[in-house]
Protein backbone atom coordinates (compact mmCIF):
# COMPACT_ATOMS: atom_id res chain seq x y z
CA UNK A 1 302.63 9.71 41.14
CA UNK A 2 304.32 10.67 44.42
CA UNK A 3 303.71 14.40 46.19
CA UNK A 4 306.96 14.97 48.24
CA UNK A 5 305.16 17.08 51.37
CA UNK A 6 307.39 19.06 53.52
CA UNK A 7 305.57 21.85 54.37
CA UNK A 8 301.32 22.34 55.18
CA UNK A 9 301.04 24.61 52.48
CA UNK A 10 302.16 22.10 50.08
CA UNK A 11 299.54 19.49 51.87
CA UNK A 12 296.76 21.82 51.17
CA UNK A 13 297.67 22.05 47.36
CA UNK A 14 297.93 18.54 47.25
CA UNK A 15 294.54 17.93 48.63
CA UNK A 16 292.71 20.26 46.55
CA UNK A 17 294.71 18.66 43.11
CA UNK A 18 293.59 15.10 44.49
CA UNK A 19 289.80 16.23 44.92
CA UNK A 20 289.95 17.98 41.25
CA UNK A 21 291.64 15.26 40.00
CA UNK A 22 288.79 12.97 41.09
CA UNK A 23 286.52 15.20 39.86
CA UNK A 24 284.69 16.08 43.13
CA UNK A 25 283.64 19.37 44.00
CA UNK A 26 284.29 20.57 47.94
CA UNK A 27 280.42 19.76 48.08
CA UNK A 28 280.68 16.49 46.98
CA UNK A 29 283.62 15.46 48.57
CA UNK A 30 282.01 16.70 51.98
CA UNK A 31 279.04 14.78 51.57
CA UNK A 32 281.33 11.71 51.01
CA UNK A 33 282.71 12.59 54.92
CA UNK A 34 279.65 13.73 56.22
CA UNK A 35 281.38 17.38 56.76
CA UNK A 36 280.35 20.63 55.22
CA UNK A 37 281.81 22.50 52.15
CA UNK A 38 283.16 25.10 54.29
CA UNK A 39 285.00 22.47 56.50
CA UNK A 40 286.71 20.80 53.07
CA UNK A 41 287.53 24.72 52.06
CA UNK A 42 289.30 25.12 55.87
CA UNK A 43 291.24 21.82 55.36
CA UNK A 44 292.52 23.05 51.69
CA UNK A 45 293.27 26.47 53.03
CA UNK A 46 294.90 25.44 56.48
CA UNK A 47 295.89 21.98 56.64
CA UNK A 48 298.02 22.11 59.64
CA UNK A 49 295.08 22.91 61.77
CA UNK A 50 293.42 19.50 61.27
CA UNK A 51 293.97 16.51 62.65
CA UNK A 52 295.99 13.67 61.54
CA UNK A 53 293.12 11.25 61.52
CA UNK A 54 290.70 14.17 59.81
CA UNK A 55 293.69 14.01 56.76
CA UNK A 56 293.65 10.21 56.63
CA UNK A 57 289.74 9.89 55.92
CA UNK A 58 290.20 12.94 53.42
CA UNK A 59 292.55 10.46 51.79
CA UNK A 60 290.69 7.50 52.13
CA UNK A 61 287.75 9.30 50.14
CA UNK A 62 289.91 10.65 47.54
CA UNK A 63 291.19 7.34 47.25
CA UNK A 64 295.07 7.94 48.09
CA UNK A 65 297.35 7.34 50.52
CA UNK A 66 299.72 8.60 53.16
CA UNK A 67 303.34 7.32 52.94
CA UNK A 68 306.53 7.83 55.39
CA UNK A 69 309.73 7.54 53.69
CA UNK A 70 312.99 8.01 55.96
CA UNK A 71 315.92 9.54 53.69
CA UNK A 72 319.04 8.68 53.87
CA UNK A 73 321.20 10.05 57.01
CA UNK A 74 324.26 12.11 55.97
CA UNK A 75 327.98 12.15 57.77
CA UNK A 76 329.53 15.82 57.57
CA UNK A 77 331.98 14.09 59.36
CA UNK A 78 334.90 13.44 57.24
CA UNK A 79 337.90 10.83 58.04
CA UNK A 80 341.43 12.38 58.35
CA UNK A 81 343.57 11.38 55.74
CA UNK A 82 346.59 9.85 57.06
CA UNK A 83 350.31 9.59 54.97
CA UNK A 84 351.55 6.06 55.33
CA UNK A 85 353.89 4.80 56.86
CA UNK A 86 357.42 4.27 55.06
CA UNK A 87 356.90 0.71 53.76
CA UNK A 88 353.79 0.71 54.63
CA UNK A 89 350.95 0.38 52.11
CA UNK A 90 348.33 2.91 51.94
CA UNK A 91 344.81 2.82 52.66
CA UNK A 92 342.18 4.34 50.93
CA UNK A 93 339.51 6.37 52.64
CA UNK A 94 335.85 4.63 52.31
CA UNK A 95 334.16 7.97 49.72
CA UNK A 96 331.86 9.89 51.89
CA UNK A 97 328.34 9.81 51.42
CA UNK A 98 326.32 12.21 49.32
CA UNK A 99 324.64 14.51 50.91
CA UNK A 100 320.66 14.60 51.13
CA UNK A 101 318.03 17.12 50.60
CA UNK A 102 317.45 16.96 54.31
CA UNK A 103 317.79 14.50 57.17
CA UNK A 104 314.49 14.33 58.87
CA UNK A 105 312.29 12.05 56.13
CA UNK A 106 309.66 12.45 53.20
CA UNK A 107 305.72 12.29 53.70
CA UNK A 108 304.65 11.18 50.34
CA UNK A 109 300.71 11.36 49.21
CA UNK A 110 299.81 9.02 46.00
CA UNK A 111 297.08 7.49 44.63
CA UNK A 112 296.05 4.19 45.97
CA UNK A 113 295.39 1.41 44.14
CA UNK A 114 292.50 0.17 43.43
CA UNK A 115 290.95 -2.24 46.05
CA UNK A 116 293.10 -1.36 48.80
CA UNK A 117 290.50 0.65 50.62
């Protein structure tokens, strides 16, 4: 299952779900890292103070991944509508795309499958 992540908050959540889900305590999971308890308990409670490769080992040792997805762009941008021309055959407009939650991408957390550690 995919964890849409837009916000360090949500990353923390996410991080303490994976570790329960594997059934490690902060202990445990430390030990795996070679970090205390108390650091695993900063990391849930303020993820956006840790490094990028600190959250990729946490991963690695709850056995999950990091993904970047790029959503699609949008155009608010619409084209005028012109009449035609007397004789003339119309043209249609191309529709305009529908709009996306947001413009800027996804950062996606799942499980990873097994082996590819």
């Amino acid at each position: 299952m995919d964890f849409v992540i837009r916000l360090s908050e949500q990353l923390g959540t996410q991080l303490k779900s994976l570790r329960k889900q594997r059934g490690l305590s902060q202990e445990e999971l430390g030990a795996r890292l070679s970090v205390s308890q108390g650091r695993i308990a900063q990391i849930e409670a303020q993820p956006g103070s840790v490094s990028l490769d600190q959250i990729l080992r946490l991963l690695q040792a709850l056995e999950a991944q990091m993904l970047v997805r790029p959503l699609p762009l949008t155009s608010n941008a619409a084209a005028p509508e012109t009449p035609a021309a007397e004789g003339a055959s119309a043209q249609e407009a191309p529709p305009a795309p529908e709009p996306a939650a947001a413009s800027t991408g996804s950062l996606l957390f799942r499980p990873a499958p097994k082996g590819s550690w």
